[in-house]
C-alpha atoms as a PDB file:
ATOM      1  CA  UNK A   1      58.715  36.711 221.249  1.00  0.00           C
ATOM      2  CA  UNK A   2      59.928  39.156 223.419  1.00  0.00           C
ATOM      3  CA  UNK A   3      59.130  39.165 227.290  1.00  0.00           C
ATOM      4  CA  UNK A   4      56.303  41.439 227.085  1.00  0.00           C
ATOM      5  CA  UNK A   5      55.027  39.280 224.223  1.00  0.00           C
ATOM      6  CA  UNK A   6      55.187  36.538 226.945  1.00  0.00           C
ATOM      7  CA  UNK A   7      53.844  38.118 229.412  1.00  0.00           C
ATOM      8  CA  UNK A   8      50.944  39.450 227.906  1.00  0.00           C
ATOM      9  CA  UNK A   9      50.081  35.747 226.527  1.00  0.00           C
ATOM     10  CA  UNK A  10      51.057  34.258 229.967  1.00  0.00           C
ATOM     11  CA  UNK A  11      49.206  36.539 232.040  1.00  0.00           C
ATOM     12  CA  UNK A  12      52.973  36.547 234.540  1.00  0.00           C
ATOM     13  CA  UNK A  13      54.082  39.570 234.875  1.00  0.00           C
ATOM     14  CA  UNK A  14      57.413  40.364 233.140  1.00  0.00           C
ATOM     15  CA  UNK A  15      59.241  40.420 236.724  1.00  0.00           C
ATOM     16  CA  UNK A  16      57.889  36.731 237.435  1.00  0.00           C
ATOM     17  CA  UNK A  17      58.773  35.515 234.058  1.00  0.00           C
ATOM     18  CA  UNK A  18      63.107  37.063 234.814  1.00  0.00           C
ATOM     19  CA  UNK A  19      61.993  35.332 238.197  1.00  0.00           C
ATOM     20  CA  UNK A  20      61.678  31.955 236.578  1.00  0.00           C
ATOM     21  CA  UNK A  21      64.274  32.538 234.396  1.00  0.00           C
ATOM     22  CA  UNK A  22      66.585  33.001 237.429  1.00  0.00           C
ATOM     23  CA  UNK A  23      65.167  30.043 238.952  1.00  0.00           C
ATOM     24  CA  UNK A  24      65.847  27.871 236.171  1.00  0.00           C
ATOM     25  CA  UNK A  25      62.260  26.977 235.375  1.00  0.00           C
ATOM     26  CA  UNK A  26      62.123  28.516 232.320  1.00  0.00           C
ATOM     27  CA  UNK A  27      65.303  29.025 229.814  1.00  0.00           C
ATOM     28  CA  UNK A  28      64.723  31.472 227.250  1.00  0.00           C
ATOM     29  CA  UNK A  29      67.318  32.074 223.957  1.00  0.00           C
ATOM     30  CA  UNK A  30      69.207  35.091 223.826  1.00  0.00           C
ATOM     31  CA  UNK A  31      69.740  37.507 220.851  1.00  0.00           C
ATOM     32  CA  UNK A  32      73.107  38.912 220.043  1.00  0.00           C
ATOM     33  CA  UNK A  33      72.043  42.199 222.155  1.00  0.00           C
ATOM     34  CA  UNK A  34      71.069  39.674 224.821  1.00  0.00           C
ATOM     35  CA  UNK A  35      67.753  40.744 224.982  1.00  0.00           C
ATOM     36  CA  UNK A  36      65.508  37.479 225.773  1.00  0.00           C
ATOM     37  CA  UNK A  37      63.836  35.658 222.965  1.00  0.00           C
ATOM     38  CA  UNK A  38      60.973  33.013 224.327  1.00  0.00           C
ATOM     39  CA  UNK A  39      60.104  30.403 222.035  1.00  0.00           C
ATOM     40  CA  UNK A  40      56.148  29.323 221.641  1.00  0.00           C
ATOM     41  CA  UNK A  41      57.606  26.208 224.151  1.00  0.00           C
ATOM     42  CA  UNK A  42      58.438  28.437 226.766  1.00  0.00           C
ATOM     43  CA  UNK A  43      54.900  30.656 226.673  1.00  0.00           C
ATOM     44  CA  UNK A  44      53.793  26.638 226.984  1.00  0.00           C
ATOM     45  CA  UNK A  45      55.745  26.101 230.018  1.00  0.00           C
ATOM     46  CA  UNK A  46      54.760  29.875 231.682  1.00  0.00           C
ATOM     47  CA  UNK A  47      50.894  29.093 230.893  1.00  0.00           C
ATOM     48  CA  UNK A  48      51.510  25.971 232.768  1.00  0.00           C
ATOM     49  CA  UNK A  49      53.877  27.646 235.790  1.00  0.00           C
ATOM     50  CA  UNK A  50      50.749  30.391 235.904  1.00  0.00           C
ATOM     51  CA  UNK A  51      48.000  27.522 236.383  1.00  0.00           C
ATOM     52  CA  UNK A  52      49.970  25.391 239.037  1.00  0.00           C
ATOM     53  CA  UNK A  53      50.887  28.420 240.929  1.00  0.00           C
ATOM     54  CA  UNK A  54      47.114  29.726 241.020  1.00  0.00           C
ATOM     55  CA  UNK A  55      46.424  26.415 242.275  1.00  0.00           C
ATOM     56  CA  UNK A  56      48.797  26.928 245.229  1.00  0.00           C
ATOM     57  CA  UNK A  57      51.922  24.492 244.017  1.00  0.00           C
ATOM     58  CA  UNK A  58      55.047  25.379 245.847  1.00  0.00           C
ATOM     59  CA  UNK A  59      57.495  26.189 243.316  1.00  0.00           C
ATOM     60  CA  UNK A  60      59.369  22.856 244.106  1.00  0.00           C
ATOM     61  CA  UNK A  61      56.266  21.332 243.147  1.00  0.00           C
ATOM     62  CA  UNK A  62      56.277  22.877 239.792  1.00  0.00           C
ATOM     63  CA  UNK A  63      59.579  22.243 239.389  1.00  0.00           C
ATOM     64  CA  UNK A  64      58.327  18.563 239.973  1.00  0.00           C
ATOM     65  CA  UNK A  65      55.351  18.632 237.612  1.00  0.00           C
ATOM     66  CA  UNK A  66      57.020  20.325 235.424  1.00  0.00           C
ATOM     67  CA  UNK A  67      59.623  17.666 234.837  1.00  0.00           C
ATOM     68  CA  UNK A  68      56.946  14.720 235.227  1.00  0.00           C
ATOM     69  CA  UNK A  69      55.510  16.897 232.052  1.00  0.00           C
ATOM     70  CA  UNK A  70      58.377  16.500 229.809  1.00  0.00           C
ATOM     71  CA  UNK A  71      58.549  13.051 231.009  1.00  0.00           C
ATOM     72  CA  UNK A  72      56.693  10.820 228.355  1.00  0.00           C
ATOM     73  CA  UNK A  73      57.366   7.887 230.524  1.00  0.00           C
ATOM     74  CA  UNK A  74      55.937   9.489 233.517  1.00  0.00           C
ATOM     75  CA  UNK A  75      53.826   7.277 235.959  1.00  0.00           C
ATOM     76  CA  UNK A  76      50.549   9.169 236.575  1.00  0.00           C
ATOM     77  CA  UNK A  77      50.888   8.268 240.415  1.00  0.00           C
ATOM     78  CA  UNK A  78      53.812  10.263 240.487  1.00  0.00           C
ATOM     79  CA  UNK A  79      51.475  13.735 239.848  1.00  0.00           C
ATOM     80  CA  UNK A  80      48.844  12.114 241.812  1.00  0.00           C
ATOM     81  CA  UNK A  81      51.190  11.863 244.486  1.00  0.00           C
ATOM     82  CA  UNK A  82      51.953  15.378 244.321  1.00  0.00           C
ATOM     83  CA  UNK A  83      48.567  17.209 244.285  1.00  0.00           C
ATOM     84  CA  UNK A  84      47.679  14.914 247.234  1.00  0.00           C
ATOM     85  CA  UNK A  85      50.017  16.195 249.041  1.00  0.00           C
ATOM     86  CA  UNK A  86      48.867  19.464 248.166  1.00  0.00           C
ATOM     87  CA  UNK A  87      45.637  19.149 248.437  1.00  0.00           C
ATOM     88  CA  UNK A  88      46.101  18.109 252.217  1.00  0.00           C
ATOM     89  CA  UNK A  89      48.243  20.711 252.877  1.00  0.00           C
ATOM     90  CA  UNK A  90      45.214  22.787 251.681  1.00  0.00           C
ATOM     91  CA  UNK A  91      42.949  20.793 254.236  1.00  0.00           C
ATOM     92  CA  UNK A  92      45.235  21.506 256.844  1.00  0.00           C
ATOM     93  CA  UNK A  93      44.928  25.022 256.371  1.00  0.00           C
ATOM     94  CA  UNK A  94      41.435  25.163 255.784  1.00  0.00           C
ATOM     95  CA  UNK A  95      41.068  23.495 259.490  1.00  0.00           C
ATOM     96  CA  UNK A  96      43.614  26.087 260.420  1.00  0.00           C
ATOM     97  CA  UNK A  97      41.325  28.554 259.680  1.00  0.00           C
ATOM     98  CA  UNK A  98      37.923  27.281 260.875  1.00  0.00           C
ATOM     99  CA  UNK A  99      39.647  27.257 264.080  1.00  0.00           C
ATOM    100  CA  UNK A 100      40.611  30.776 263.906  1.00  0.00           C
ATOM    101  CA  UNK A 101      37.450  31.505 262.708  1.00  0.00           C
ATOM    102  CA  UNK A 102      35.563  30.112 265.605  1.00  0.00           C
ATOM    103  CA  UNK A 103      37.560  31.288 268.201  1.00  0.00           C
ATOM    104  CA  UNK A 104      37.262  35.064 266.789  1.00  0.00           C
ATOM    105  CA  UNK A 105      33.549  35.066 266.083  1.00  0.00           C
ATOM    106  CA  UNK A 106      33.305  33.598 270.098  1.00  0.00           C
ATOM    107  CA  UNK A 107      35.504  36.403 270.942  1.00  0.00           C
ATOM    108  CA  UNK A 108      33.469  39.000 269.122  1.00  0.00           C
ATOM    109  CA  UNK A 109      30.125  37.396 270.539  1.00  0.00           C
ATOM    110  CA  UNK A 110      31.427  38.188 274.078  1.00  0.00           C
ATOM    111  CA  UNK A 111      32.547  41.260 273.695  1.00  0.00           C
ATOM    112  CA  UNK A 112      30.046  43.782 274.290  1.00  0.00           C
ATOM    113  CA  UNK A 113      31.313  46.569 272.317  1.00  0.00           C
ATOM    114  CA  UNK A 114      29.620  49.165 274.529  1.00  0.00           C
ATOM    115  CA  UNK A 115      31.708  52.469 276.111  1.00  0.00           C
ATOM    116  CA  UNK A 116      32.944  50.023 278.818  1.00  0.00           C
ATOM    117  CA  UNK A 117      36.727  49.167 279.062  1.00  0.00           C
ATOM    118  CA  UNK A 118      36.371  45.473 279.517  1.00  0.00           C
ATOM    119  CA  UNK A 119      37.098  43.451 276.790  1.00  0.00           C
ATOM    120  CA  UNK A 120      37.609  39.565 275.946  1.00  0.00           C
ATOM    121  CA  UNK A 121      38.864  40.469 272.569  1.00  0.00           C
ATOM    122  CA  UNK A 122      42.170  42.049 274.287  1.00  0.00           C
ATOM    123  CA  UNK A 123      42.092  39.965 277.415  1.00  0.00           C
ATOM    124  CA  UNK A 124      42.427  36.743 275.163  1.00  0.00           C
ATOM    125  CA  UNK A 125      45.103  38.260 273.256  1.00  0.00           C
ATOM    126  CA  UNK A 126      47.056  39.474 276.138  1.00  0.00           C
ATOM    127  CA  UNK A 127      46.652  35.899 278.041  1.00  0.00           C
ATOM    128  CA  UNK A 128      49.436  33.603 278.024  1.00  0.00           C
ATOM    129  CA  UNK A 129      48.818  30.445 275.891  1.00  0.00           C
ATOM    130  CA  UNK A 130      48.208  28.154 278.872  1.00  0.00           C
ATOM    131  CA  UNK A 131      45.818  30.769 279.831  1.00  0.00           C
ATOM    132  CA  UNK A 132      43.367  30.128 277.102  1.00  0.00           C
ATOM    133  CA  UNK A 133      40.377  28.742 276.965  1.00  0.00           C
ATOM    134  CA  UNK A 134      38.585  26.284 274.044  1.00  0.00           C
ATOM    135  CA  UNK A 135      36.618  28.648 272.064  1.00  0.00           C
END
């Protein structure tokens, strides 16, 4: 298969897929012309590069599960171990976030939005960070 063969069937676009290649995640043959020649193994791995990085996995981490993949004697605790990790780096940032969240709607709440030049939106932006407040 050639890369847009892989791509289409990967859903990665071609410049993601000469990406991975360059990243050593993926290793594709090479024809006499050197154009690239993926094998139905490497559309496996891509699929599988595609879904972990939709789910957020650092590319280290695919790296990681990757390997633990190939790995027949894998322990399952080392993936767990992984997508905990992930998962509360996704927590953090979710918190992250909320916080943000809250403290614009309460800035957006108090500003009046009128013809008036007063507002908290640009006076908390412009304060110093032992300035602010708790939203």
């Amino acid at each position: 298969m050639n890369i847009g063969d892989v791509a289409r069937m990967s859903g990665l676009p071609a410049k993601t897929i000469r990406y991975y290649e360059d990243i050593g995640l993926v290793e594709p043959m090479r024809s006499g012309n050197g154009y690239r020649s993926f094998r139905e193994s490497d559309l496996h791995k891509l699929a599988f590069l595609g879904r972990a990085r939709s789910l957020g996995f650092t590319i280290d981490e695919c790296r990681n599960l990757m390997q633990l993949y190939a790995d027949k004697d894998r322990a399952s605790s080392d993936v767990k171990q992984i997508a905990k990790g992930h998962l509360q780096r996704i927590d953090a940032k979710i918190e992250e976030l909320t916080q943000m969240r809250e403290t614009l709607s309460h800035l957006i709440r108090a500003c009046a939005g009128d013809n008036r030049p007063d507002c908290p939106i640009l006076s908390d932006l412009a304060s110093l960070p032992d300035q602010k407040k708790p939203a």
